[in-house]
PDB file of N, CA and C in Angstrom:
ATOM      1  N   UNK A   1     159.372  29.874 321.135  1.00  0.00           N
ATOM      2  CA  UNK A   1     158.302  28.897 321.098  1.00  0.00           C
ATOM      3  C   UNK A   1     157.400  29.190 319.906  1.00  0.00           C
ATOM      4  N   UNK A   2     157.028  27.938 319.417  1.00  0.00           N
ATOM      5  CA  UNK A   2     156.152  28.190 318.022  1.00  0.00           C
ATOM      6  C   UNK A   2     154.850  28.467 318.233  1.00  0.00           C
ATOM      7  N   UNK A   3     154.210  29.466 317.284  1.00  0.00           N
ATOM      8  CA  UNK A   3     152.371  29.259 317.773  1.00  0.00           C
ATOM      9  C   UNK A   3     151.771  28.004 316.876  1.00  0.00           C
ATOM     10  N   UNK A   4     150.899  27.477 317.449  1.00  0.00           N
ATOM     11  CA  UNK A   4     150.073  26.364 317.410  1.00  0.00           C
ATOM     12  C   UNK A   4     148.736  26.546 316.605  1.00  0.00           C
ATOM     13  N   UNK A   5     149.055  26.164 315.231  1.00  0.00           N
ATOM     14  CA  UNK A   5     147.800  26.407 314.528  1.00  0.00           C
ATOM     15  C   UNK A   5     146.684  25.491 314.609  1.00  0.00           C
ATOM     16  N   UNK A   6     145.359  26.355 315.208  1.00  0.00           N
ATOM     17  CA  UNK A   6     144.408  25.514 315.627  1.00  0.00           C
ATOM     18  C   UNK A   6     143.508  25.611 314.247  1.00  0.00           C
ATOM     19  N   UNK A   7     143.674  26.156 312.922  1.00  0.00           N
ATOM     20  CA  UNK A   7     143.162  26.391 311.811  1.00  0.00           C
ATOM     21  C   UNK A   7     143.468  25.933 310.885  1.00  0.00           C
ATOM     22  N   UNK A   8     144.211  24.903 311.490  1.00  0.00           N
ATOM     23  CA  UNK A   8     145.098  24.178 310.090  1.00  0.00           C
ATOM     24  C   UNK A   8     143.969  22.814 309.837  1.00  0.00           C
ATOM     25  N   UNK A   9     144.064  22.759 308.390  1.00  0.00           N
ATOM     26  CA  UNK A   9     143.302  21.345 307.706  1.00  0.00           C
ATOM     27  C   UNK A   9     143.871  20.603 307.129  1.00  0.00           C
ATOM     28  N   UNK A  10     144.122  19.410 306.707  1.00  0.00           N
ATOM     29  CA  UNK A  10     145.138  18.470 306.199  1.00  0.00           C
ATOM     30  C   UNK A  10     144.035  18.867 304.491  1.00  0.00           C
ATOM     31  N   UNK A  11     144.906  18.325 303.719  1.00  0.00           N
ATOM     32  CA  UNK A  11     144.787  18.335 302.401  1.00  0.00           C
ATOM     33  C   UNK A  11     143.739  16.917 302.235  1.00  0.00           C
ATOM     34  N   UNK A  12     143.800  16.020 302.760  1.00  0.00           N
ATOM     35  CA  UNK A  12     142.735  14.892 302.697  1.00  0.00           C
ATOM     36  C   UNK A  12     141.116  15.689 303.530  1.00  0.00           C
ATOM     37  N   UNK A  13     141.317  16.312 304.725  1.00  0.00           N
ATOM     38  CA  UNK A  13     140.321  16.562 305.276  1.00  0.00           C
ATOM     39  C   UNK A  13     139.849  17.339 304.224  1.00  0.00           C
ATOM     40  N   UNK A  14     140.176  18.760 303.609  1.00  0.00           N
ATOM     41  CA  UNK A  14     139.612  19.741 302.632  1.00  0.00           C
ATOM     42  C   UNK A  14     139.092  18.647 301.610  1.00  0.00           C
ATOM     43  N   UNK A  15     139.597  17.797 301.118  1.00  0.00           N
ATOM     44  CA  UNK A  15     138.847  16.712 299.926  1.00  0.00           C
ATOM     45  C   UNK A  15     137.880  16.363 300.123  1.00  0.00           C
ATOM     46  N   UNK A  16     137.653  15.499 301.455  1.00  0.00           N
ATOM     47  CA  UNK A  16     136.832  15.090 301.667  1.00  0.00           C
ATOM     48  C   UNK A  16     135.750  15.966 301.606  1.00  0.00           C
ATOM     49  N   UNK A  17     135.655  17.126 302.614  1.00  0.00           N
ATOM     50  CA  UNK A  17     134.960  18.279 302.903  1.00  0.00           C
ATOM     51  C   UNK A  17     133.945  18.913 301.782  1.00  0.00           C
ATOM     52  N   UNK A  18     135.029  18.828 300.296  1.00  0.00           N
ATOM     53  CA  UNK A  18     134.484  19.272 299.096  1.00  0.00           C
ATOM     54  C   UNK A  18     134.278  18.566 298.739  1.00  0.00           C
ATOM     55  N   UNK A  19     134.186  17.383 298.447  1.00  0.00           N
ATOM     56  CA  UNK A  19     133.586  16.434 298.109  1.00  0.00           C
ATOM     57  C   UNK A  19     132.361  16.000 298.398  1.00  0.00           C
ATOM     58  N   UNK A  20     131.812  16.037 300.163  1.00  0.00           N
ATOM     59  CA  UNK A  20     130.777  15.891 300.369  1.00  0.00           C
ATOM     60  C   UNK A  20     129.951  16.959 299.993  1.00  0.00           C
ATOM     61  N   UNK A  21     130.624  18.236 300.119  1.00  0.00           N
ATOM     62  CA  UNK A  21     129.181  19.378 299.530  1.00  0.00           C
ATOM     63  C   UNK A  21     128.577  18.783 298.397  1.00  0.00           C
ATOM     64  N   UNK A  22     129.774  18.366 297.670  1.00  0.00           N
ATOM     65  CA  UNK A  22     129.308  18.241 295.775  1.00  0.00           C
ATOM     66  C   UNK A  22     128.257  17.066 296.001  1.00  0.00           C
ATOM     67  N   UNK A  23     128.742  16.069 296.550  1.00  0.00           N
ATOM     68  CA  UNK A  23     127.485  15.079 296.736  1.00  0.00           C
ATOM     69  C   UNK A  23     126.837  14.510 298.061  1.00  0.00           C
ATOM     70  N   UNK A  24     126.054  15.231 298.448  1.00  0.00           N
ATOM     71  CA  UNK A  24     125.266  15.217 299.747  1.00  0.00           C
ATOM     72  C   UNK A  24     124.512  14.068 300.075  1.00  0.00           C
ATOM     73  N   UNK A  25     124.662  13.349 298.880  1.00  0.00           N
ATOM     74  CA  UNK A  25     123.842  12.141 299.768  1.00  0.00           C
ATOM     75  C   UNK A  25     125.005  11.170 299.791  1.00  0.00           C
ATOM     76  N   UNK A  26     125.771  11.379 300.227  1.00  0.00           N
ATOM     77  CA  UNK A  26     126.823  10.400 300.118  1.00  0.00           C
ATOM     78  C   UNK A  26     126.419  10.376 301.831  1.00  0.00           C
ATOM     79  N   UNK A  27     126.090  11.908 302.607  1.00  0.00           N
ATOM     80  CA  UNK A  27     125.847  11.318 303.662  1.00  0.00           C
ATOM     81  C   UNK A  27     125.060  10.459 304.753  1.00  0.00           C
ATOM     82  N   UNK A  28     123.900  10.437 303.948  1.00  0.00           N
ATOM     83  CA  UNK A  28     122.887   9.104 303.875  1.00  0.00           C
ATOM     84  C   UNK A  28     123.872   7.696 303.633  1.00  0.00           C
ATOM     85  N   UNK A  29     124.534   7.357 302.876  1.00  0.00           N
ATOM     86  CA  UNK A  29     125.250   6.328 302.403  1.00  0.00           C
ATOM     87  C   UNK A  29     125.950   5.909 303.842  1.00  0.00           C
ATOM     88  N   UNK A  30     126.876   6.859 304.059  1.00  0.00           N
ATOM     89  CA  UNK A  30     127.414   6.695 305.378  1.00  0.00           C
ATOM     90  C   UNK A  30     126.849   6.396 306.429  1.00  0.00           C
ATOM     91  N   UNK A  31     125.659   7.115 306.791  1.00  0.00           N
ATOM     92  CA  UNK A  31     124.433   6.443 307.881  1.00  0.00           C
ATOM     93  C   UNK A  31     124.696   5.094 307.683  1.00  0.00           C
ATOM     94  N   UNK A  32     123.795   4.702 306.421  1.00  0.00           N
ATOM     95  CA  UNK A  32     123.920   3.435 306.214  1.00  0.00           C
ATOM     96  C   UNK A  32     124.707   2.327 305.966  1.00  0.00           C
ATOM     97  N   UNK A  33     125.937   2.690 305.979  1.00  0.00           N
ATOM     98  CA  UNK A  33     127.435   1.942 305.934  1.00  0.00           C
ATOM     99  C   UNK A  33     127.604   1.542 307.106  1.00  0.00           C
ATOM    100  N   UNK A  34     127.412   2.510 308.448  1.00  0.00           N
ATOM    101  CA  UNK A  34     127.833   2.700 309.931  1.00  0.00           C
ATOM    102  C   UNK A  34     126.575   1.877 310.546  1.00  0.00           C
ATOM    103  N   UNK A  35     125.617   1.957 309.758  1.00  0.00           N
ATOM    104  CA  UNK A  35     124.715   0.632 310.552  1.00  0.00           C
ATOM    105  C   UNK A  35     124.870  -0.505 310.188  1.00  0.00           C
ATOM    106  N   UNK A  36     125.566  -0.875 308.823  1.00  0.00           N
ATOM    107  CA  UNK A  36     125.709  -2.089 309.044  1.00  0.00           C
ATOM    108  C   UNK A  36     126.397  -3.018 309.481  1.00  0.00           C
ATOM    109  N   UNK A  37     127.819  -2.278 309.753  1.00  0.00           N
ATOM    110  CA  UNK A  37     128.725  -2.888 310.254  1.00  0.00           C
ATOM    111  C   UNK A  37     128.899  -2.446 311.693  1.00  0.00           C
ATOM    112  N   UNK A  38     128.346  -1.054 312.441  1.00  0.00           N
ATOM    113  CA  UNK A  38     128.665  -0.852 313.795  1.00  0.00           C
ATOM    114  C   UNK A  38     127.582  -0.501 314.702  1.00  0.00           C
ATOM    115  N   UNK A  39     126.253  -0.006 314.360  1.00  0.00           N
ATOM    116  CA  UNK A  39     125.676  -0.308 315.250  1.00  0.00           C
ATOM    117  C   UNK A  39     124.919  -1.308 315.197  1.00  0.00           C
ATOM    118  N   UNK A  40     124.965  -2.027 315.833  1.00  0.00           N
ATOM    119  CA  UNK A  40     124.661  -3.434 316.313  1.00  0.00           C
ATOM    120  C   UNK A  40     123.598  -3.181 317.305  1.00  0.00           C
ATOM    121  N   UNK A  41     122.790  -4.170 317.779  1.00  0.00           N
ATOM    122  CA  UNK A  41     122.437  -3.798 319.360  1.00  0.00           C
ATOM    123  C   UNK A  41     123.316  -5.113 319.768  1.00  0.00           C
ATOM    124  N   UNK A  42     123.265  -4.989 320.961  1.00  0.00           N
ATOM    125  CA  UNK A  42     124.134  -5.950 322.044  1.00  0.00           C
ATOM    126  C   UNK A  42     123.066  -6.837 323.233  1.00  0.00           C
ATOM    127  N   UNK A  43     123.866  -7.757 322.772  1.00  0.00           N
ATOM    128  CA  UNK A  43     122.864  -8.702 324.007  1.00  0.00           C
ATOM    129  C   UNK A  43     123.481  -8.984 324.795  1.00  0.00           C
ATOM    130  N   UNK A  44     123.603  -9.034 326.135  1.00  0.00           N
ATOM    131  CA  UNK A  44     124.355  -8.640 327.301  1.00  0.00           C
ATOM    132  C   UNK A  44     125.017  -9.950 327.765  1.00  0.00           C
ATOM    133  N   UNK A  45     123.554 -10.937 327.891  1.00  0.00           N
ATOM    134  CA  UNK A  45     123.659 -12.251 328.084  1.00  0.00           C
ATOM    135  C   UNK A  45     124.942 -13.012 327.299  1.00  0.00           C
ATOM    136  N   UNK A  46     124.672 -12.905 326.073  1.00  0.00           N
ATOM    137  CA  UNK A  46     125.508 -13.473 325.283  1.00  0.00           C
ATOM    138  C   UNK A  46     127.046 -12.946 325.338  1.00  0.00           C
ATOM    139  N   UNK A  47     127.287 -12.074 325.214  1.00  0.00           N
ATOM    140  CA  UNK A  47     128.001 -11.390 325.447  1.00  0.00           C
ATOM    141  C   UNK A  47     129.118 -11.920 326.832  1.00  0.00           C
ATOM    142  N   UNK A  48     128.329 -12.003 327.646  1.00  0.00           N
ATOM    143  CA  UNK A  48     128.735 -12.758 328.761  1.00  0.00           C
ATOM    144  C   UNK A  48     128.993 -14.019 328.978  1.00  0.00           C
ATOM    145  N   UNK A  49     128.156 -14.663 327.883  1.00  0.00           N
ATOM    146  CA  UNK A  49     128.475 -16.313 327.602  1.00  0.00           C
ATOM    147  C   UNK A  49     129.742 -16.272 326.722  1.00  0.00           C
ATOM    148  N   UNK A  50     130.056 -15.616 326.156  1.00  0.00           N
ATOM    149  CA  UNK A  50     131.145 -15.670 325.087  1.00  0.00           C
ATOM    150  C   UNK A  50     132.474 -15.347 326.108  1.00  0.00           C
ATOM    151  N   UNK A  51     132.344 -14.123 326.889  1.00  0.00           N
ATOM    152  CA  UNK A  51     133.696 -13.838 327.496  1.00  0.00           C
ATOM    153  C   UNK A  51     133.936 -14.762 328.556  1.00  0.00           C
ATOM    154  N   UNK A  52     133.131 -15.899 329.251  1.00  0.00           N
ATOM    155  CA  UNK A  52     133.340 -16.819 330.320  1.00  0.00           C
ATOM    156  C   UNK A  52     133.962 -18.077 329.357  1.00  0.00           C
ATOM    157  N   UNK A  53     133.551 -18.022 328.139  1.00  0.00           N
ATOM    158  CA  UNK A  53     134.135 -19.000 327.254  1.00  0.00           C
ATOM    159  C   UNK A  53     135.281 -19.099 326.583  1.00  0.00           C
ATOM    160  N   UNK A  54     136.188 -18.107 327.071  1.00  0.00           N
ATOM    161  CA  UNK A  54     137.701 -18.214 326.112  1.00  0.00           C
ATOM    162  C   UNK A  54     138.195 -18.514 327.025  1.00  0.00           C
ATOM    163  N   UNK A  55     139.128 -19.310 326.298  1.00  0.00           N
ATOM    164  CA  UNK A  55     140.254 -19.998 327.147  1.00  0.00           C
ATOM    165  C   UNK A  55     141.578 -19.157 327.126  1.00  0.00           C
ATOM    166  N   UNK A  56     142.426 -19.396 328.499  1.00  0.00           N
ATOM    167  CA  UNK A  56     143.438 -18.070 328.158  1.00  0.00           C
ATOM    168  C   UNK A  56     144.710 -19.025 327.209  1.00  0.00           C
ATOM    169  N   UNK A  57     145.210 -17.853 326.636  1.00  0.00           N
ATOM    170  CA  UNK A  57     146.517 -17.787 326.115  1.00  0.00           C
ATOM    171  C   UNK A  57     147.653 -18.406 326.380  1.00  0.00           C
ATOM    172  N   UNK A  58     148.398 -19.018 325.484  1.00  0.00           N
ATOM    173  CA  UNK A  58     150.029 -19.846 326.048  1.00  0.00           C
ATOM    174  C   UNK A  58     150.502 -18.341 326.139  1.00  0.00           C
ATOM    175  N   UNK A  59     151.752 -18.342 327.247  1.00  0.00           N
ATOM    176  CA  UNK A  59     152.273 -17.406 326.601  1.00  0.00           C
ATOM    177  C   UNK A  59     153.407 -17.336 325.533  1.00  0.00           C
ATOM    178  N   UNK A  60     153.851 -18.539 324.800  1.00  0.00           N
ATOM    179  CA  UNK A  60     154.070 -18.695 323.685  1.00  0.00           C
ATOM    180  C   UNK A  60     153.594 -19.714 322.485  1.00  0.00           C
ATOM    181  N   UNK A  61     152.307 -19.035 322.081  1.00  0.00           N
ATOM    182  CA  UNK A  61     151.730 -20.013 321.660  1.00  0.00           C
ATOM    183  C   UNK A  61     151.978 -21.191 320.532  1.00  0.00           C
ATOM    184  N   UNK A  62     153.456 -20.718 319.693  1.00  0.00           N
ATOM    185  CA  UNK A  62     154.207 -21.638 318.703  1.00  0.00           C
ATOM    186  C   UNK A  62     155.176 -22.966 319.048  1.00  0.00           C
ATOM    187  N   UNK A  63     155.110 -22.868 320.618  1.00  0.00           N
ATOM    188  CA  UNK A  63     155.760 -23.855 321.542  1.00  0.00           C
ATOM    189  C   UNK A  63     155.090 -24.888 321.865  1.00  0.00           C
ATOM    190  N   UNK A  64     154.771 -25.960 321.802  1.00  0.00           N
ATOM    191  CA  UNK A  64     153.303 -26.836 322.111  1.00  0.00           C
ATOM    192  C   UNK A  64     154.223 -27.261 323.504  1.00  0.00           C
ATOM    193  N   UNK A  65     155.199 -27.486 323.863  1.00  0.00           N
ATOM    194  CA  UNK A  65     156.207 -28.043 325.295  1.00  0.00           C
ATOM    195  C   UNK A  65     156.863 -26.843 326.028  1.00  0.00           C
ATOM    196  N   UNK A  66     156.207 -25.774 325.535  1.00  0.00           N
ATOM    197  CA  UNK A  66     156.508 -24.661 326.382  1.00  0.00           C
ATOM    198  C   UNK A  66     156.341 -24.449 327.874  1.00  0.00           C
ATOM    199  N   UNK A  67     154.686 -24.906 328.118  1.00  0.00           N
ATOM    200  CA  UNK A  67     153.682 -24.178 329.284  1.00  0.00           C
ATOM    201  C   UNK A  67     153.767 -26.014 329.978  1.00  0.00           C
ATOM    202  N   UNK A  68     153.832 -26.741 329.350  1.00  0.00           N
ATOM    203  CA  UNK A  68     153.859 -28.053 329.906  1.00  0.00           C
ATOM    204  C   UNK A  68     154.902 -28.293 331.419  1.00  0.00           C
TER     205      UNK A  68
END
């Protein structure tokens, strides 16, 4: 049985890694990347108006005389 290296780093992770030391505010950037596209706040309401509003699925939807 093989041992399992829990110390191993991929060659992209070490890049990255050195990369951010060299430029540290890149991690500010990232804050601000991750707010604009993911944290959101959520409105519950709506949220709820939207998922009562889809209509379901054909289950083949390229058939228009399929589900008929």
């Amino acid at each position: 049985m093989s041992r399992i290296q829990y110390d191993y780093v991929s060659d992209h992770t070490k890049f990255i890694n050195e990369e951010m030391k060299k430029n540290p505010e890149w991690r500010i950037d990232q804050i601000k990347g991750r707010a604009i596209w993911w944290d959101k706040p959520q409105d519950v309401k709506q949220n709820e108006t939207y998922a009562s509003a889809k209509v379901p699925q054909k289950s083949y939807p390229y058939d228009v005389l399929f589900d008929s």
